[in-house]
PDB file of N, CA and C in Angstrom:
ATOM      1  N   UNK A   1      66.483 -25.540  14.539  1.00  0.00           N
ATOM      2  CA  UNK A   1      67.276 -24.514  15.177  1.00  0.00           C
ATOM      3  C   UNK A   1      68.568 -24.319  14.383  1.00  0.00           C
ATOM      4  N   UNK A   2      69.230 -23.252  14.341  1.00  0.00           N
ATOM      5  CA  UNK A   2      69.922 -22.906  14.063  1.00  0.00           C
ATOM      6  C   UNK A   2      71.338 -23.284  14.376  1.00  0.00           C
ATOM      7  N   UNK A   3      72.404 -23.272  13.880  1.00  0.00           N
ATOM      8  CA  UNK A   3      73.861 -24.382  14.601  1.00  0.00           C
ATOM      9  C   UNK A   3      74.092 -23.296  15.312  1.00  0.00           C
ATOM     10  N   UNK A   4      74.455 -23.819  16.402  1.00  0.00           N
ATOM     11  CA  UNK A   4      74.967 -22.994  17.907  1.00  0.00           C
ATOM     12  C   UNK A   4      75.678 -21.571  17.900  1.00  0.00           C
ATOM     13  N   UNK A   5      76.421 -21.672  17.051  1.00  0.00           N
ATOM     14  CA  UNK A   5      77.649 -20.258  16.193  1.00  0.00           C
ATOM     15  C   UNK A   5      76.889 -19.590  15.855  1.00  0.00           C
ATOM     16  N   UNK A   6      75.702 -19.685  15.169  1.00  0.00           N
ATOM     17  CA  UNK A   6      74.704 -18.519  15.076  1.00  0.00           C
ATOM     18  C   UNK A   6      74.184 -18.098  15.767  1.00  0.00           C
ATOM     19  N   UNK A   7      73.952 -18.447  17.212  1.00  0.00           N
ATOM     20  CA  UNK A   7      73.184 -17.289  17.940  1.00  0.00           C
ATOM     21  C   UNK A   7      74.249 -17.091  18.894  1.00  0.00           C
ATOM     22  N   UNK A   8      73.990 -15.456  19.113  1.00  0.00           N
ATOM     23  CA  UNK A   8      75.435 -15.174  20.453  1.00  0.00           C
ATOM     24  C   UNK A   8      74.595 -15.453  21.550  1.00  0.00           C
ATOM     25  N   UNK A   9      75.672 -15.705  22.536  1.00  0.00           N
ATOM     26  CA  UNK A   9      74.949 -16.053  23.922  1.00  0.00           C
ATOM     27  C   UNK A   9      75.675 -15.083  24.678  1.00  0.00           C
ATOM     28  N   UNK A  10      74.846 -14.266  25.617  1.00  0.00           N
ATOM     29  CA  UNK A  10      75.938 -13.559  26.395  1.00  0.00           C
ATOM     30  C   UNK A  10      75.138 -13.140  27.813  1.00  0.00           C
ATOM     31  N   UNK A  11      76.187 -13.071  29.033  1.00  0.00           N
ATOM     32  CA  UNK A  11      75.247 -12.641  30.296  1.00  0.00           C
ATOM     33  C   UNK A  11      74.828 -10.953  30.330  1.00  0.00           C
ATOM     34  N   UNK A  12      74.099 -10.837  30.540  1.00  0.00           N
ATOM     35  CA  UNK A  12      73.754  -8.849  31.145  1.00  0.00           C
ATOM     36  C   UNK A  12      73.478  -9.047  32.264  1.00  0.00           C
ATOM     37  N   UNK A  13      73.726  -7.821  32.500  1.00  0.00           N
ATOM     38  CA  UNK A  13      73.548  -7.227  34.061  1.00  0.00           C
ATOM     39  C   UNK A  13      72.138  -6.252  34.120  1.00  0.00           C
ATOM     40  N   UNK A  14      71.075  -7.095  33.764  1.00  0.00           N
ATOM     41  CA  UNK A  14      69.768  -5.777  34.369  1.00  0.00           C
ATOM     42  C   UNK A  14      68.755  -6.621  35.100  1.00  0.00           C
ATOM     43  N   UNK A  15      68.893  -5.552  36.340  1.00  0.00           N
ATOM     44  CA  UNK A  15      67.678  -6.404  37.515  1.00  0.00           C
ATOM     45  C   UNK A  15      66.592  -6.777  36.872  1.00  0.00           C
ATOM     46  N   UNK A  16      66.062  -5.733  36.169  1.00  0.00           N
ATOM     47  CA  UNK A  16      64.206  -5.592  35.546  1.00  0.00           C
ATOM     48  C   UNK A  16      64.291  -6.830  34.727  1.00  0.00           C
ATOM     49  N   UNK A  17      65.616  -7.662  34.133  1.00  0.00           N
ATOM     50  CA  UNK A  17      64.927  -8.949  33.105  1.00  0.00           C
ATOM     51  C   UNK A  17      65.651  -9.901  33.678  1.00  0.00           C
ATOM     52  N   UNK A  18      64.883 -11.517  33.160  1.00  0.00           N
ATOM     53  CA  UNK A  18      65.911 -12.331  33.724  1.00  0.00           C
ATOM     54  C   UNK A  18      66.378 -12.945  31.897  1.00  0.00           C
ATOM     55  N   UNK A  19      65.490 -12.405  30.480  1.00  0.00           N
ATOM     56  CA  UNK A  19      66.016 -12.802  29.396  1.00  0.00           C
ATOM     57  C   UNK A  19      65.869 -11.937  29.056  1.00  0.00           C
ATOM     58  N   UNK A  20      66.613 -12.086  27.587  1.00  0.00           N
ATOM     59  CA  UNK A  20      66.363 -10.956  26.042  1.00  0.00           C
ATOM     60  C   UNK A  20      66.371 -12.042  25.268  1.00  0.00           C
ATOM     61  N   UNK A  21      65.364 -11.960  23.994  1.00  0.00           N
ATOM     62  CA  UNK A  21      65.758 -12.439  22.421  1.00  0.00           C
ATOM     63  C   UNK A  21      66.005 -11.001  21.516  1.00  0.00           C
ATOM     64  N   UNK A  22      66.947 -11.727  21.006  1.00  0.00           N
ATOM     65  CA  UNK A  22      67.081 -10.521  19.656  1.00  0.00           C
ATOM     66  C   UNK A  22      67.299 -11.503  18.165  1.00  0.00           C
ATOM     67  N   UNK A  23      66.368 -10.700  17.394  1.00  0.00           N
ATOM     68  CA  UNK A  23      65.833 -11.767  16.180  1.00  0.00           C
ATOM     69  C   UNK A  23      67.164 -11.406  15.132  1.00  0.00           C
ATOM     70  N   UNK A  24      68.184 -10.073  15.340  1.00  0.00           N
ATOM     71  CA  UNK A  24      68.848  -9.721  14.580  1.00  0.00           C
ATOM     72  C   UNK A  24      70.441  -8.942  15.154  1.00  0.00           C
ATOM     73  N   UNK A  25      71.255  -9.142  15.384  1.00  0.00           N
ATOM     74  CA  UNK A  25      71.577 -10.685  14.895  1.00  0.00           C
ATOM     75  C   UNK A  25      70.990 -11.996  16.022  1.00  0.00           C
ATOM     76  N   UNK A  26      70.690 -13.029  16.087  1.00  0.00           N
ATOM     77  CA  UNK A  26      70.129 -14.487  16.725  1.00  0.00           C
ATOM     78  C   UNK A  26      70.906 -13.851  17.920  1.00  0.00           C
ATOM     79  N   UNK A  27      70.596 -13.982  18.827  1.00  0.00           N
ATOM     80  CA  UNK A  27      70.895 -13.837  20.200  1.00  0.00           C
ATOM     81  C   UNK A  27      70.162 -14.063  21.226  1.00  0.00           C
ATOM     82  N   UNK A  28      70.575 -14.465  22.577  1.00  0.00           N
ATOM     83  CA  UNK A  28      69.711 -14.796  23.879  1.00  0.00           C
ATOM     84  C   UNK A  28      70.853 -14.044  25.282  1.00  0.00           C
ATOM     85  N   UNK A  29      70.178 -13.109  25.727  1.00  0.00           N
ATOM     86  CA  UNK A  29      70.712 -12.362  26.690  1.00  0.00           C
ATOM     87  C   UNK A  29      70.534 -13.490  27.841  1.00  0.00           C
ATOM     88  N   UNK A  30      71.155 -13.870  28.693  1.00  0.00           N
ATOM     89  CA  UNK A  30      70.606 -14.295  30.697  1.00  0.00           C
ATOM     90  C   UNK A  30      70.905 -13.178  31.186  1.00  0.00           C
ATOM     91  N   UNK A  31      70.305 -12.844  32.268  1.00  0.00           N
ATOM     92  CA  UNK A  31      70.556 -12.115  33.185  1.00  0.00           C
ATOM     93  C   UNK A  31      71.233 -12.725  34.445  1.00  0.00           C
ATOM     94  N   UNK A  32      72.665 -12.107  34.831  1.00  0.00           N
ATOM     95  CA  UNK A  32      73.719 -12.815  35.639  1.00  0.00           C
ATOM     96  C   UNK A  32      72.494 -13.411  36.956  1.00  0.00           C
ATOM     97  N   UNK A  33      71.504 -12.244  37.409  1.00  0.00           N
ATOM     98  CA  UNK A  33      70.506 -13.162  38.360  1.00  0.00           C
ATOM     99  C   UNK A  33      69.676 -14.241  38.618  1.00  0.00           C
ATOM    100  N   UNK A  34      69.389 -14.471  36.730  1.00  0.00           N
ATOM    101  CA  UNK A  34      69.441 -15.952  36.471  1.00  0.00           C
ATOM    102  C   UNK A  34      69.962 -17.061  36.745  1.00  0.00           C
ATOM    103  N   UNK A  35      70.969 -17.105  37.082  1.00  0.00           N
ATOM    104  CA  UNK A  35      71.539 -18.633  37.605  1.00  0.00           C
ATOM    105  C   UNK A  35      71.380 -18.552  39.065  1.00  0.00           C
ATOM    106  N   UNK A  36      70.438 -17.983  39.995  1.00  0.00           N
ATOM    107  CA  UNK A  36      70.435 -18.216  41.051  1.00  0.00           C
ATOM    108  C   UNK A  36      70.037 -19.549  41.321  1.00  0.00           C
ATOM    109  N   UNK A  37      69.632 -20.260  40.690  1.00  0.00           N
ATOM    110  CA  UNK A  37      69.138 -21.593  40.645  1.00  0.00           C
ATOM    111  C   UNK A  37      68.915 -22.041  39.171  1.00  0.00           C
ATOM    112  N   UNK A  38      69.245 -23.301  39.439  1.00  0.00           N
ATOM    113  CA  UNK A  38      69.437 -24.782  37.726  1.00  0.00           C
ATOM    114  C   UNK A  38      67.536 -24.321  36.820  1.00  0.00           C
ATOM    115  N   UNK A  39      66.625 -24.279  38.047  1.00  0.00           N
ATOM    116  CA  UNK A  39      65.676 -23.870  37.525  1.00  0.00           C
ATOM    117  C   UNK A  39      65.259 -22.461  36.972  1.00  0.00           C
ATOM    118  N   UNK A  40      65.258 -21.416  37.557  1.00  0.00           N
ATOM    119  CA  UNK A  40      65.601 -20.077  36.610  1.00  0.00           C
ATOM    120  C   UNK A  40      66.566 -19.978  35.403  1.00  0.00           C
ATOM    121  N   UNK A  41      67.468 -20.886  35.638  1.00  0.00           N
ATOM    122  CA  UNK A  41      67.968 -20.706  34.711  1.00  0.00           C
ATOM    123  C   UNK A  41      67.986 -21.626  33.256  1.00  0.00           C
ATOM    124  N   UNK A  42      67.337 -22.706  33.592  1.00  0.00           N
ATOM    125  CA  UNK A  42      66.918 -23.449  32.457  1.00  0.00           C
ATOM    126  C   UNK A  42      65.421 -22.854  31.916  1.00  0.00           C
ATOM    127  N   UNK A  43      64.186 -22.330  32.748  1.00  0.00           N
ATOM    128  CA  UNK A  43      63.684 -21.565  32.095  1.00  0.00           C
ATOM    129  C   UNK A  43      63.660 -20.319  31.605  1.00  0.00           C
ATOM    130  N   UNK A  44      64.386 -19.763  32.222  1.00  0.00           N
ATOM    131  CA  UNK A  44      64.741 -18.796  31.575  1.00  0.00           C
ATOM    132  C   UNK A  44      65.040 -18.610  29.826  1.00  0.00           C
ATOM    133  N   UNK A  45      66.041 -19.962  30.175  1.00  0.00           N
ATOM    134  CA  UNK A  45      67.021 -19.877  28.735  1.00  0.00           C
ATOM    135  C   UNK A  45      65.553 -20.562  27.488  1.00  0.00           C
ATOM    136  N   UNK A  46      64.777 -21.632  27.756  1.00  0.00           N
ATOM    137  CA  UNK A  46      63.851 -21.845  27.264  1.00  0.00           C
ATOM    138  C   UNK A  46      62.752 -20.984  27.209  1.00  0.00           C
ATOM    139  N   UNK A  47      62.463 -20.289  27.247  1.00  0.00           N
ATOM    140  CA  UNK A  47      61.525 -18.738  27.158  1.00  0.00           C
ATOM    141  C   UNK A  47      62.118 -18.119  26.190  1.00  0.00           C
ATOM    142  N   UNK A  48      63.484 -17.918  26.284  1.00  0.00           N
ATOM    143  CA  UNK A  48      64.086 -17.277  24.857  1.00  0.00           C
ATOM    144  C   UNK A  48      64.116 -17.804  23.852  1.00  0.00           C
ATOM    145  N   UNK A  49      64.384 -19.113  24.121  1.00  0.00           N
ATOM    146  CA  UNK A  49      64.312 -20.107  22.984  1.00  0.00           C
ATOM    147  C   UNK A  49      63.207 -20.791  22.293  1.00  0.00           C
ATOM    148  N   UNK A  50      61.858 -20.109  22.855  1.00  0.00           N
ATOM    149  CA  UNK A  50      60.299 -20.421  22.283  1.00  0.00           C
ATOM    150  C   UNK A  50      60.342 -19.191  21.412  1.00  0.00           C
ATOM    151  N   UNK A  51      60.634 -17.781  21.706  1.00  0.00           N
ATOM    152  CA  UNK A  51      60.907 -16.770  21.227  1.00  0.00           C
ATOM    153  C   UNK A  51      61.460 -16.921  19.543  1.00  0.00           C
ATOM    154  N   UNK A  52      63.148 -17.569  19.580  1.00  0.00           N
ATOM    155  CA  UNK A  52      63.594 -17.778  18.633  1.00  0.00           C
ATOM    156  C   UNK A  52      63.175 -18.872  17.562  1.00  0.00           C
ATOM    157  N   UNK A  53      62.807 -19.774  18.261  1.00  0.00           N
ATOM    158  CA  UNK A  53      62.163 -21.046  17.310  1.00  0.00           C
ATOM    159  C   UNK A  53      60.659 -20.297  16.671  1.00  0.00           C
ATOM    160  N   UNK A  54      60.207 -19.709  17.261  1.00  0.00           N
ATOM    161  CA  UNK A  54      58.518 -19.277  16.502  1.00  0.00           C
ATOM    162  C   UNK A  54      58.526 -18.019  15.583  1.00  0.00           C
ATOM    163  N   UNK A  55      60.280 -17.072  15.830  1.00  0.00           N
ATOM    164  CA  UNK A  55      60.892 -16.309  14.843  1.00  0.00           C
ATOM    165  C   UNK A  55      61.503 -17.032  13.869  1.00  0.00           C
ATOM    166  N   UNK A  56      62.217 -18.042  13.824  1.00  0.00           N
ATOM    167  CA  UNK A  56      62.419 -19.152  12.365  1.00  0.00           C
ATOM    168  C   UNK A  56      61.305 -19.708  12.005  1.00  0.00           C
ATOM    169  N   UNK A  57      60.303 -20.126  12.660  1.00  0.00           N
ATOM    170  CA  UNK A  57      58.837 -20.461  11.923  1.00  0.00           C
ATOM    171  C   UNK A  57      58.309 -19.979  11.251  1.00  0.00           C
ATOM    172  N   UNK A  58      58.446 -17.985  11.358  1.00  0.00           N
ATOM    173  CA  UNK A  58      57.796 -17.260  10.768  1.00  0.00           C
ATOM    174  C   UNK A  58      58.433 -16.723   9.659  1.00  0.00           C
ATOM    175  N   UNK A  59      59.881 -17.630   9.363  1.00  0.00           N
ATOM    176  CA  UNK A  59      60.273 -17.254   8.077  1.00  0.00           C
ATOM    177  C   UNK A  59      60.020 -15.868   7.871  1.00  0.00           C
ATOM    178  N   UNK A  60      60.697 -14.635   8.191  1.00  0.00           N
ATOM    179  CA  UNK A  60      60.739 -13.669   7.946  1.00  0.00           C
ATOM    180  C   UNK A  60      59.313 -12.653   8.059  1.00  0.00           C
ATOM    181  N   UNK A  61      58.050 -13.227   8.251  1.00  0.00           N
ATOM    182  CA  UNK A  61      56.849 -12.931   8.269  1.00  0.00           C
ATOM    183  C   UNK A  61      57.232 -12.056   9.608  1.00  0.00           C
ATOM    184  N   UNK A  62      55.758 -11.059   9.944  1.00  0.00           N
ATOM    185  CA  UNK A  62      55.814 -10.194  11.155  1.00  0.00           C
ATOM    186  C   UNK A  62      55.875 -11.052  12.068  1.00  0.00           C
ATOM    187  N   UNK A  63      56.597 -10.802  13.180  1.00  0.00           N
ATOM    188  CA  UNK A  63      55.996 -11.743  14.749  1.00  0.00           C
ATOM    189  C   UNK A  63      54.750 -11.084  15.247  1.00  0.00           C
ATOM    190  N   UNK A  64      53.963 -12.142  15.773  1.00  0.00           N
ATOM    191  CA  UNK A  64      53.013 -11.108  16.510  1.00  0.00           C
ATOM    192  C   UNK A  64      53.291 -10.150  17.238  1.00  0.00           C
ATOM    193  N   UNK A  65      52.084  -9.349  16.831  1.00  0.00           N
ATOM    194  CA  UNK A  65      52.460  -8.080  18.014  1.00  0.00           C
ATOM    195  C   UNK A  65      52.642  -8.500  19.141  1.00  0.00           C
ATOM    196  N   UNK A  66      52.053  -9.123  20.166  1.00  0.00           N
ATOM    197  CA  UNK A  66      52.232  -9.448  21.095  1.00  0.00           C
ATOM    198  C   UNK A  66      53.235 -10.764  21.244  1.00  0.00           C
ATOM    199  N   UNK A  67      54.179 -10.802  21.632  1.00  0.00           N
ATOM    200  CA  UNK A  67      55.201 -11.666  21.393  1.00  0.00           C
ATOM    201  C   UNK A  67      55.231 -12.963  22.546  1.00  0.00           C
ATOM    202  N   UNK A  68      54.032 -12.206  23.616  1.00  0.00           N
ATOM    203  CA  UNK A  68      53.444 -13.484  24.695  1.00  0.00           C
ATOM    204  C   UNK A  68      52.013 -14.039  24.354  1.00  0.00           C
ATOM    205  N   UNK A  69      51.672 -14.350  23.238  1.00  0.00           N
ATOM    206  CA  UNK A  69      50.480 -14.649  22.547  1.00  0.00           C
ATOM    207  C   UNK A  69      49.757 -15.861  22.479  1.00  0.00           C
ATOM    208  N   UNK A  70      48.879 -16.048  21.638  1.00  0.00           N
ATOM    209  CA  UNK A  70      48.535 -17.621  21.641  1.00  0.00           C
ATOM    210  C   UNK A  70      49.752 -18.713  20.952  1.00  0.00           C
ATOM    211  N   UNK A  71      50.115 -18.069  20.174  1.00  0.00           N
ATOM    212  CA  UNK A  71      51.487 -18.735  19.672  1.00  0.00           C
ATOM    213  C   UNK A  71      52.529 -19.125  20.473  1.00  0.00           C
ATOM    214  N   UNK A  72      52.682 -18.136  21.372  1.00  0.00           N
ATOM    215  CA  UNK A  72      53.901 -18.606  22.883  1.00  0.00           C
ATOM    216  C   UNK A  72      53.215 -19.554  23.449  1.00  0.00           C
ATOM    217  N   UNK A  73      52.221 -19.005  24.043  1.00  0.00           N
ATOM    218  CA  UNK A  73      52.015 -19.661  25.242  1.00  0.00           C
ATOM    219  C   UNK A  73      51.391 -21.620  24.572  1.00  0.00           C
ATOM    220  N   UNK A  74      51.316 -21.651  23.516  1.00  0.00           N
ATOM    221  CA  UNK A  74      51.320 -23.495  22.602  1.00  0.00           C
ATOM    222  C   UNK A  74      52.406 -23.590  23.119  1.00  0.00           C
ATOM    223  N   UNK A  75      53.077 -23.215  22.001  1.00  0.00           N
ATOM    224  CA  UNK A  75      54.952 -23.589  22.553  1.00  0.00           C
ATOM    225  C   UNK A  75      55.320 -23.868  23.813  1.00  0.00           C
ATOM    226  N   UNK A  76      54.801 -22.789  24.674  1.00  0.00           N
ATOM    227  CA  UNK A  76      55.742 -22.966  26.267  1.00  0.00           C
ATOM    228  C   UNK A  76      55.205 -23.847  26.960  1.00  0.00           C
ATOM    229  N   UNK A  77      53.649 -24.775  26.417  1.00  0.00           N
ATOM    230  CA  UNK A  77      52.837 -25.686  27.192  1.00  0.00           C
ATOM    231  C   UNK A  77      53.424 -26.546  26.437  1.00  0.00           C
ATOM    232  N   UNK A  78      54.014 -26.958  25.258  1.00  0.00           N
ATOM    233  CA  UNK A  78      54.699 -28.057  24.627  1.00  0.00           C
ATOM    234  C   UNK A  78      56.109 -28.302  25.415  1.00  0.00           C
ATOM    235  N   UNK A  79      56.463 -27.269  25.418  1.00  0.00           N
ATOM    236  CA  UNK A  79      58.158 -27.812  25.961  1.00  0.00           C
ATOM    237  C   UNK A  79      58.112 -28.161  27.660  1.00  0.00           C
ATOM    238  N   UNK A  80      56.865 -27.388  27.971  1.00  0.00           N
ATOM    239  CA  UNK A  80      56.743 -27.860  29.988  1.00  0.00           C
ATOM    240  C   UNK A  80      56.274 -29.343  29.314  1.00  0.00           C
ATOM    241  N   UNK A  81      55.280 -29.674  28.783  1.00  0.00           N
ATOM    242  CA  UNK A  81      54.803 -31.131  28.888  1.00  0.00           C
ATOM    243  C   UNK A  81      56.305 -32.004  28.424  1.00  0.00           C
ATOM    244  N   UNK A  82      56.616 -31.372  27.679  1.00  0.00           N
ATOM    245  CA  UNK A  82      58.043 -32.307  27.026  1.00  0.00           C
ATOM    246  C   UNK A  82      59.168 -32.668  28.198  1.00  0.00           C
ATOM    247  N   UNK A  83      59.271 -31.573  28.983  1.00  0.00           N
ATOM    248  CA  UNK A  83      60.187 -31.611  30.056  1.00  0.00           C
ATOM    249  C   UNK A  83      59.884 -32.148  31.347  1.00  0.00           C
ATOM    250  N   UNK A  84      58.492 -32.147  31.972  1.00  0.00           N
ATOM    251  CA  UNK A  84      57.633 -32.470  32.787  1.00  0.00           C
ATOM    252  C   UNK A  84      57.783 -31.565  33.837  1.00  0.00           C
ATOM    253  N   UNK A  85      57.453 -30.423  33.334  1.00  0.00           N
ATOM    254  CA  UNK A  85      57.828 -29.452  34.891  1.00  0.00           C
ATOM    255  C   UNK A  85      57.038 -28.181  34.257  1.00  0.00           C
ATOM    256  N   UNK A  86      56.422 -27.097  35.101  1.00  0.00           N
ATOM    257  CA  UNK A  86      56.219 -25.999  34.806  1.00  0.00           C
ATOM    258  C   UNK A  86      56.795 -25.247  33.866  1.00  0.00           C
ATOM    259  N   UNK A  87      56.897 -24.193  33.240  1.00  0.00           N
ATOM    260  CA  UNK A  87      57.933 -22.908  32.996  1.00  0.00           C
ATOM    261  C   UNK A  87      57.038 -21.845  33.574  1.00  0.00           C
ATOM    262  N   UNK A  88      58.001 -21.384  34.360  1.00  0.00           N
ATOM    263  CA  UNK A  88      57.641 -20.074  35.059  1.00  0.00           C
ATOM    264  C   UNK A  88      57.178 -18.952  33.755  1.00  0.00           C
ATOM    265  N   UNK A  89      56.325 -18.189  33.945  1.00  0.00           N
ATOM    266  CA  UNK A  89      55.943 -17.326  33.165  1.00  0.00           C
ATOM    267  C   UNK A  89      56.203 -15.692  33.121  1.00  0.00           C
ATOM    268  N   UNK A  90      57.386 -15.859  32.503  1.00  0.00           N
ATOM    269  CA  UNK A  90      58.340 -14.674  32.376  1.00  0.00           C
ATOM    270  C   UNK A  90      58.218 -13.506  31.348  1.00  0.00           C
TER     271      UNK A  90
END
């Protein structure tokens, strides 16, 4: 991952998401409705952050088209087993 200063972190205000990644510049949107709870909001923030880690994997290569793919969904079953809890599927 990248040192912390490189990606902006910032809250938005839109009902329809509870994240954003943006590959350019590194960024992870929350949505202020996100912290309604420790759990939305830690997956949340980890959903973006499977996003960004499998965009530095791909070293500049296309992301898949589908950006919820077989490639996510490895990742998001690695970091639930790592953590021992679900991730909601956002």
């Amino acid at each position: 991952m990248p040192d912390g200063d490189a990606i902006r972190f910032r809250v938005m205000r839109r009902p329809d998401l509870l994240g954003l990644y943006h590959s350019s510049p590194l960024g992870i949107d929350i949505a202020d409705h996100a912290g309604q709870s420790f759990q939305m909001l830690w997956t949340t923030l980890a959903h973006e952050m499977i996003h960004l880690a499998l965009q530095l994997q791909a070293k500049g290569a296309r992301p898949e088209k589908d950006d919820h793919g077989p490639k996510f969904k490895r990742a998001q079953a690695k970091v639930a087993r790592m953590f021992s809890g679900p991730l909601i599927d956002i």
